[in-house]
N, C-alpha and C. Protein backbone atom coordinates (compact mmCIF):
# COMPACT_ATOMS: atom_id res chain seq x y z
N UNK A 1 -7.50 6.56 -9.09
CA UNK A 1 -6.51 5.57 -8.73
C UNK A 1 -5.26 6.29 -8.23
N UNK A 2 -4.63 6.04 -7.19
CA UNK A 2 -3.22 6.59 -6.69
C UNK A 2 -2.13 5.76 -7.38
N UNK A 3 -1.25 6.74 -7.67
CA UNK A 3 -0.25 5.79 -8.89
C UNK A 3 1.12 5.88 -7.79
N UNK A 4 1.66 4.53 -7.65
CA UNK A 4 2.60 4.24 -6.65
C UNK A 4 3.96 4.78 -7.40
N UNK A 5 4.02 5.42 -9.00
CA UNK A 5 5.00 5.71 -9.34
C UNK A 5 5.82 7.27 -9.41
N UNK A 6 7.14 7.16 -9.33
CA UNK A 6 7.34 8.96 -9.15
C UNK A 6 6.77 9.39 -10.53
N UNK A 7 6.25 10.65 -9.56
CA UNK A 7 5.51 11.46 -10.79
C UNK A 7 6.35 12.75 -10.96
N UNK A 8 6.07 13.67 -12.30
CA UNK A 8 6.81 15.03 -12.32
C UNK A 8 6.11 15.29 -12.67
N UNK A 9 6.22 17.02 -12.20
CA UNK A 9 5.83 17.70 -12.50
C UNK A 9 6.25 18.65 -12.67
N UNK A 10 6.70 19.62 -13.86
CA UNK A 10 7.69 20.30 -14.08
C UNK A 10 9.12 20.15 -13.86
N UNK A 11 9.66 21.17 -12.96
CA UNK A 11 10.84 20.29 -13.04
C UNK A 11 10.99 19.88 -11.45
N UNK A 12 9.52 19.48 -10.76
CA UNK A 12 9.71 18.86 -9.17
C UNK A 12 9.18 17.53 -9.31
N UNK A 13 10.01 16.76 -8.95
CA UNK A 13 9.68 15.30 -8.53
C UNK A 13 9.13 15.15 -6.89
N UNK A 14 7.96 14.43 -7.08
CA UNK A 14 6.92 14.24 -6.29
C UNK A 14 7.19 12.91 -5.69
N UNK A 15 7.45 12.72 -4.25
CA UNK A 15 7.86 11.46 -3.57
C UNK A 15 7.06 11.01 -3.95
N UNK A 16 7.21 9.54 -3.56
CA UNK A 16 6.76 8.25 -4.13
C UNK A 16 5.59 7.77 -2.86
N UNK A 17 4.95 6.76 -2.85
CA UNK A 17 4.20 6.20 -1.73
C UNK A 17 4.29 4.78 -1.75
N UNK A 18 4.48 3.98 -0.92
CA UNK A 18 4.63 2.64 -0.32
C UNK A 18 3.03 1.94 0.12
N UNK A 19 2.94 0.89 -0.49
CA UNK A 19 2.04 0.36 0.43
C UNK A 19 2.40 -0.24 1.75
N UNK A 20 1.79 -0.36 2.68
CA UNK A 20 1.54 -0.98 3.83
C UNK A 20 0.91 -2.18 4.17
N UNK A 21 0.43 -2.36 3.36
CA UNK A 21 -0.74 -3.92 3.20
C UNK A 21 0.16 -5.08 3.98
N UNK A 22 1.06 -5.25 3.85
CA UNK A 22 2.35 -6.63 4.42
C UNK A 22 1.86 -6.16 6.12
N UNK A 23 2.63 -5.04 5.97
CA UNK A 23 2.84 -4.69 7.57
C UNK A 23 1.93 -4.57 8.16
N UNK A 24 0.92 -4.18 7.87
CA UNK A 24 -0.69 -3.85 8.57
C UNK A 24 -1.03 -5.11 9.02
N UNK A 25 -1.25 -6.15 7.76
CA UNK A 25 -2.24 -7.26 8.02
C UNK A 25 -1.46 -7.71 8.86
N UNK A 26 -0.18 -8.14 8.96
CA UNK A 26 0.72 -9.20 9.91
C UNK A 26 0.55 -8.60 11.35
N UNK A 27 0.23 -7.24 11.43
CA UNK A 27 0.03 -7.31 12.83
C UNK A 27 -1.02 -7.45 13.29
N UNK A 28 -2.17 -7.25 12.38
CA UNK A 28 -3.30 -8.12 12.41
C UNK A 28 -3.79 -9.24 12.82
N UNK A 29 -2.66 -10.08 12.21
CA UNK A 29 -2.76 -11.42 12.38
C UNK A 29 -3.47 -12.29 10.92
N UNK A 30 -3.24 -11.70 9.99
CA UNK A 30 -3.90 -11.70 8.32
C UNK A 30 -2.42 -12.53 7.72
N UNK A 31 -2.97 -13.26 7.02
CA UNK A 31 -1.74 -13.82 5.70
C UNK A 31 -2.66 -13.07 4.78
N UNK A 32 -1.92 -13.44 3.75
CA UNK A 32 -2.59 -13.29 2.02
C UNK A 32 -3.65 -13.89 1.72
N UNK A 33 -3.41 -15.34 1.84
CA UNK A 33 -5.27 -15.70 1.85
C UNK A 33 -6.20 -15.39 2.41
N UNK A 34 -5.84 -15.29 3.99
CA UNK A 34 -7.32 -14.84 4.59
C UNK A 34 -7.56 -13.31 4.16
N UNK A 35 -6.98 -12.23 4.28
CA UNK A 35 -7.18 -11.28 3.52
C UNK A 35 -7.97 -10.99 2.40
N UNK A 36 -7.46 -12.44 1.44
CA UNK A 36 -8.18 -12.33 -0.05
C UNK A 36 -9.47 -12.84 0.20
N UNK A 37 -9.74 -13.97 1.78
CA UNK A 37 -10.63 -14.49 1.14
C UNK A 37 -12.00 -13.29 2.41
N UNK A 38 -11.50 -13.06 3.56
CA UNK A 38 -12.49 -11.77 3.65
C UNK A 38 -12.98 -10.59 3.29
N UNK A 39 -11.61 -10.00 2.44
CA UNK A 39 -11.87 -8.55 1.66
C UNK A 39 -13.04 -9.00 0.14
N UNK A 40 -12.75 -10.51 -0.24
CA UNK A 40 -13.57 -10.49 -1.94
C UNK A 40 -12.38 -9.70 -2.82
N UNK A 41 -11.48 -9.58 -2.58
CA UNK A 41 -9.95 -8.99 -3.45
C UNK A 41 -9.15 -10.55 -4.03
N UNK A 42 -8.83 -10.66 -5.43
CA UNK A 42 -8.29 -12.06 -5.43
C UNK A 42 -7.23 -11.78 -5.14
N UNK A 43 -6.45 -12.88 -5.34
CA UNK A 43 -5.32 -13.30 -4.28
C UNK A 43 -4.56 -12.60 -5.53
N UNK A 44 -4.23 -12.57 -6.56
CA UNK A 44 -2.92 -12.26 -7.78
C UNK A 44 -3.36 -10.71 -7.09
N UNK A 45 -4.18 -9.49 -6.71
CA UNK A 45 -4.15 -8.67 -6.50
C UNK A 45 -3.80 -7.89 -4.91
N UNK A 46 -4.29 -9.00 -4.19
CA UNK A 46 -3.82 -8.93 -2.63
C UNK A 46 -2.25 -9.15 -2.78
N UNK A 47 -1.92 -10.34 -3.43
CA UNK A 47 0.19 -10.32 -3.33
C UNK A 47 0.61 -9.07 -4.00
N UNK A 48 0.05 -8.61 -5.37
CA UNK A 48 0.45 -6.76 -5.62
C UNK A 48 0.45 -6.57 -4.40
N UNK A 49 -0.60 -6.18 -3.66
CA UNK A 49 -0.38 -5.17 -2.51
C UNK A 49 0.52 -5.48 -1.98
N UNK A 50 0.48 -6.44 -1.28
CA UNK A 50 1.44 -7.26 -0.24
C UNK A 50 3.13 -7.18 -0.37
N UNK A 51 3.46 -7.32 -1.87
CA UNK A 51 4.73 -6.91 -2.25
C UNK A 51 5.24 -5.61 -2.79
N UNK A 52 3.93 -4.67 -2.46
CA UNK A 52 3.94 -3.49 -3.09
C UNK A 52 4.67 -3.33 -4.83
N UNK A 53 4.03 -3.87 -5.48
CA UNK A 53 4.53 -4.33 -6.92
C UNK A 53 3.20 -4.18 -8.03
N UNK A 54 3.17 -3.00 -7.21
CA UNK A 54 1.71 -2.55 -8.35
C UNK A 54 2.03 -0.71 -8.64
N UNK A 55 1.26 -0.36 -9.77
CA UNK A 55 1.32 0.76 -9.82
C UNK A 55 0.14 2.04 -9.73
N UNK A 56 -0.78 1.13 -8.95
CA UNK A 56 -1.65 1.84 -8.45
C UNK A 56 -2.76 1.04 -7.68
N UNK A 57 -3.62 1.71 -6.75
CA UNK A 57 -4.84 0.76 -6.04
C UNK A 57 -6.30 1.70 -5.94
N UNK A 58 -7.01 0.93 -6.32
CA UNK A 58 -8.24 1.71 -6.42
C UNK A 58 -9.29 2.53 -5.22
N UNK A 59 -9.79 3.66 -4.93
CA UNK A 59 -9.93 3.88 -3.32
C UNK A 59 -10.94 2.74 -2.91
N UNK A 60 -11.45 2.14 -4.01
CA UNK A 60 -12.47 0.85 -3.51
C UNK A 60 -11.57 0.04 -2.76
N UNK A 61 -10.53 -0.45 -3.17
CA UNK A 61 -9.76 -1.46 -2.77
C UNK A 61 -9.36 -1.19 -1.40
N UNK A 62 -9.11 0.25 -1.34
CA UNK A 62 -8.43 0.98 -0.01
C UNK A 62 -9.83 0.83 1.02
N UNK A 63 -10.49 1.35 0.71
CA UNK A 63 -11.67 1.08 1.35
C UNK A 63 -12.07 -0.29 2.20
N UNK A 64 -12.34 -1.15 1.20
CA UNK A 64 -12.36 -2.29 1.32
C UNK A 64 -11.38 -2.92 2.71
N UNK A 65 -9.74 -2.91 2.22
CA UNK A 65 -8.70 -3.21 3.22
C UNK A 65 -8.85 -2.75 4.44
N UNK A 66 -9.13 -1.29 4.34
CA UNK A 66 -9.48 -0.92 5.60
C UNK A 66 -10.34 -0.77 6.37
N UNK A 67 -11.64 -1.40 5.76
CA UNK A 67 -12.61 -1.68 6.72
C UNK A 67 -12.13 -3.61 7.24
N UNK A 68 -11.84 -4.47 6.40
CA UNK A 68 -11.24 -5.44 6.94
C UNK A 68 -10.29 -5.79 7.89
N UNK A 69 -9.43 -4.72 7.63
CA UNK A 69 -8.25 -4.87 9.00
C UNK A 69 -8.15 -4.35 9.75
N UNK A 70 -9.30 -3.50 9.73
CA UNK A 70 -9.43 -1.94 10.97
C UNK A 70 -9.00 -1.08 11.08
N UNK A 71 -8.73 -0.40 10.70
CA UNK A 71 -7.43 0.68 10.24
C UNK A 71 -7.79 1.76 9.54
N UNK A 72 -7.69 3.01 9.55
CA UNK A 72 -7.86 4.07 8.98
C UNK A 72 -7.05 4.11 7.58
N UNK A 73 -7.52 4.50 6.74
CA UNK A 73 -6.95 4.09 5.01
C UNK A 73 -5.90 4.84 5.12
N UNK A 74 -5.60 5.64 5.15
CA UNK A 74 -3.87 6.56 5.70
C UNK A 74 -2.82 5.26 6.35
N UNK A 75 -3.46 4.21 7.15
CA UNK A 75 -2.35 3.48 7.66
C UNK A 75 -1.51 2.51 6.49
N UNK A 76 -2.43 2.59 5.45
CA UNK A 76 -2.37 1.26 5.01
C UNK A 76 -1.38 1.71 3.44
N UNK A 77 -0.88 2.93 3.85
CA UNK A 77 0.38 3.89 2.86
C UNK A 77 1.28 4.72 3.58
N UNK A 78 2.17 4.87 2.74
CA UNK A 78 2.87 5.74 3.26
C UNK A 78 3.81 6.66 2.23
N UNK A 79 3.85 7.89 2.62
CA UNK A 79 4.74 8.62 1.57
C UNK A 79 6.52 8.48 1.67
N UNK A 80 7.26 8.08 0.80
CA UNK A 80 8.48 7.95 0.81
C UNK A 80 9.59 9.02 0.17
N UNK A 81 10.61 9.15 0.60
CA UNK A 81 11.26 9.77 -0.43
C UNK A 81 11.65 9.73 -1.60
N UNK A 82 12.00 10.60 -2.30
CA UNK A 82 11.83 10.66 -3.79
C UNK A 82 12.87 9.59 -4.50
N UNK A 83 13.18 8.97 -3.15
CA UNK A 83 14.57 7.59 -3.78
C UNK A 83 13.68 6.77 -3.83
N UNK A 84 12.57 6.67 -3.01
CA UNK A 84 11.62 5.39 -3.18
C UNK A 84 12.23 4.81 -1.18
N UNK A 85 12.87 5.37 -0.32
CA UNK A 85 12.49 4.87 0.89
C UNK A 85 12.06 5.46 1.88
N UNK A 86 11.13 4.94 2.79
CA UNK A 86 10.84 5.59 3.78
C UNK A 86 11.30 6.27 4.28
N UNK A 87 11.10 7.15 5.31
CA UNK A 87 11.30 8.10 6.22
C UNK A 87 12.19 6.91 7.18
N UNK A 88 11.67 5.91 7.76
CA UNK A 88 12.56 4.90 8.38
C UNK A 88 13.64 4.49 8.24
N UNK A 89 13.76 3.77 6.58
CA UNK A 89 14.70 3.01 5.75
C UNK A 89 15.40 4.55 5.91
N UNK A 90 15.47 5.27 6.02
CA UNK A 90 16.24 6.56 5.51
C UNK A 90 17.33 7.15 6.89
N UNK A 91 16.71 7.18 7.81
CA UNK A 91 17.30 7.09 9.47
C UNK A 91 18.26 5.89 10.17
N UNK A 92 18.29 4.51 9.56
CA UNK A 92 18.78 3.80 9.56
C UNK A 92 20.29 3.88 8.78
């Protein structure tokens, strides 16, 4: 399982990772239900993703998403800085 929370290790803190699930499917053209109801993922676990409000996802799950929305499983994360924002949120 990938754990969405900062981790340490010694005395280095290890950026954090973001899901992507919101942003992916919408350009997709995916809400939350249809998502839940083509992946077989229930819906209380598709909105985790979706709000990124989980603390980990299983590579089944990753799997799964990304054979549904087309997408290479790398799209569907992203590594953030160790504040918890993107590389984006961070340039802004």
């Amino acid at each position: 399982m990938i754990t969405m929370r900062r981790l340490y290790h010694e005395d280095m803190e290890v950026p954090m990772i973001r899901l992507r699930v919101k942003e992916v499917a919408a350009e997709k053209g995916y809400n939350q239900d249809r998502l839940m109801r083509e992946s077989g993922i229930s819906l209380s676990v598709v909105a985790g993703y979706w709000h990124n409000r989980v603390r980990g996802i299983s590579f089944d799950n990753l799997a799964i998403l990304s054979k549904v929305l087309g997408v290479p499983v790398g799209e569907l994360f992203e590594e953030t800085g160790i504040d918890g924002q993107s590389e984006q949120e961070q340039v802004k």
